[in-house]
Protein backbone atom coordinates (compact mmCIF):
# COMPACT_ATOMS: atom_id res chain seq x y z
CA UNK A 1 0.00 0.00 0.00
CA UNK A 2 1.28 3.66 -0.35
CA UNK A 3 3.11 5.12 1.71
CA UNK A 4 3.42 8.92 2.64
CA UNK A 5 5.71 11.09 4.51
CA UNK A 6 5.13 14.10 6.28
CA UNK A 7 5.72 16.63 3.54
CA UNK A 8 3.23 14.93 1.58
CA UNK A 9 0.72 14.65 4.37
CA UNK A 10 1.01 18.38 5.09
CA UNK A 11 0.82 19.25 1.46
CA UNK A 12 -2.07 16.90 0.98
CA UNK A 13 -3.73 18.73 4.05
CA UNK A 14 -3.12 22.52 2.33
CA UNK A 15 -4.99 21.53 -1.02
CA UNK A 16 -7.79 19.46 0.94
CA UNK A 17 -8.71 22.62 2.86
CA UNK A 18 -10.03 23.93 -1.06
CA UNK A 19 -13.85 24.51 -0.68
CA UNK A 20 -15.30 21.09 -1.70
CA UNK A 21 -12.47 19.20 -1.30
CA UNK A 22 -11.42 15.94 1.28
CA UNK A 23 -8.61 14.86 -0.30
CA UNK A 24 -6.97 14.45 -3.42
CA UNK A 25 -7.06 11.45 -6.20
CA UNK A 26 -4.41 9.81 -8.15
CA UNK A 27 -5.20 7.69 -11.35
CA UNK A 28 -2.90 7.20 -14.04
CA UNK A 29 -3.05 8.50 -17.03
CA UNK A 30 -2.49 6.50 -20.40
CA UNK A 31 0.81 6.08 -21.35
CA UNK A 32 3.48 4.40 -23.39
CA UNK A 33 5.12 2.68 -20.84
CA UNK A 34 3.12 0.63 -18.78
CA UNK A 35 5.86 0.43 -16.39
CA UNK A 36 5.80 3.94 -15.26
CA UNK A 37 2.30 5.62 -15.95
CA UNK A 38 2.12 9.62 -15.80
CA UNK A 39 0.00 10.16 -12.62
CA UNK A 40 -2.33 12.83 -12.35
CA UNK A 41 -3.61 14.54 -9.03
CA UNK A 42 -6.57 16.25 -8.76
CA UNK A 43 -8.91 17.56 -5.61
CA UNK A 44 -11.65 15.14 -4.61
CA UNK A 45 -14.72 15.67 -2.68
CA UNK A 46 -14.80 12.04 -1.74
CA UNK A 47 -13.40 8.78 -2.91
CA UNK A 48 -15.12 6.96 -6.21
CA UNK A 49 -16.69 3.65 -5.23
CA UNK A 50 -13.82 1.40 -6.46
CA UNK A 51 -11.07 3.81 -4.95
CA UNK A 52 -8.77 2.78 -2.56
CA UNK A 53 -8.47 5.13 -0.11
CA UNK A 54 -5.14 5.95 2.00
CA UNK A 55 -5.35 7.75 5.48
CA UNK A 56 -2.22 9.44 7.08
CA UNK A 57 -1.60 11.75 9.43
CA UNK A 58 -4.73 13.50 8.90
CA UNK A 59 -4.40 13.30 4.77
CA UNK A 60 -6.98 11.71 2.54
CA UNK A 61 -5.68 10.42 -0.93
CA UNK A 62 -8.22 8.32 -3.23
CA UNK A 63 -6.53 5.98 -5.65
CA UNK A 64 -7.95 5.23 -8.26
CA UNK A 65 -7.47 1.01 -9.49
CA UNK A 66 -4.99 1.32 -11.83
CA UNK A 67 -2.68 4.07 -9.87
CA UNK A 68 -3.42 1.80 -6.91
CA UNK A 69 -1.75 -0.54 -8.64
CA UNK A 70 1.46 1.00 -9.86
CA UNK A 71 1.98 2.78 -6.33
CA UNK A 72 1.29 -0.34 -4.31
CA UNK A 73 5.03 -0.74 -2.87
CA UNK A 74 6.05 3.09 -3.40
CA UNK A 75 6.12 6.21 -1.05
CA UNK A 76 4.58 9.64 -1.65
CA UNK A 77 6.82 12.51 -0.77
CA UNK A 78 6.43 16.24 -1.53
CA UNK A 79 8.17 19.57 -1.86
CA UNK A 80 6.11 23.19 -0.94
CA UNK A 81 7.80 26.47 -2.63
CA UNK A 82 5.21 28.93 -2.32
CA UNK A 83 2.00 27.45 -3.71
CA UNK A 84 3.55 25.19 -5.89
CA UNK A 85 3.39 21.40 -4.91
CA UNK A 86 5.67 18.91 -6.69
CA UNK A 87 4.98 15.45 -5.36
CA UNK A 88 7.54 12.55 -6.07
CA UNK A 89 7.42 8.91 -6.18
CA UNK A 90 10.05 6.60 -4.29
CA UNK A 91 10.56 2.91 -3.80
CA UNK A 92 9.64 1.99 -0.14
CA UNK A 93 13.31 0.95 0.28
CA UNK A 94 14.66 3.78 -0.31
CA UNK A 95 15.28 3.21 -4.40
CA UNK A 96 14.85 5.41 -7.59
CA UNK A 97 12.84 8.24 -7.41
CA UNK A 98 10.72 9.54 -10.12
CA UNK A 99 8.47 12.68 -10.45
């Protein structure tokens, strides 16, 4: 299951307080190598009914089946500057990070 540090918990936090908004939701986007699907995050009033949904530290993140699937054994970090959010993608033992 996904994993999240504390950057990305706070982050996730900041954009949930949007109007509207409980927590944000990942799904992959179609792409050329199946390996590493593009992920999009958006806000999220609530989870869709065949989201998983992953609870940390106070942040709500819906994924959807098929980024479920490709994050299963990774961890969800972020970086803040300003209002920009970058999120990035790591191995849960510590491997190659992607964004």
């Amino acid at each position: 299951m996904l994993m999240l540090t504390r950057h990305a918990a706070d982050a996730i936090k900041g954009l949930a307080e949007a109007p509207g908004a409980e927590g944000v939701r990942i799904s992959a986007l179609t792409s050329v190598d199946a390996a590493a699907p593009a992920l999009q995050v958006t806000l999220a009033p609530g989870p869709d009914p065949q989201d998983a949904v992953v609870e940390a530290e106070g942040a709500r993140i819906f994924l959807a089946p098929d980024a479920a699937q490709a994050l299963d054994d990774k961890v969800l970090d972020a970086n803040v500057e300003g209002e920009e959010v970058r999120f990035a993608v790591m191995l849960q033992e510590g491997g190659d990070e992607t964004e």
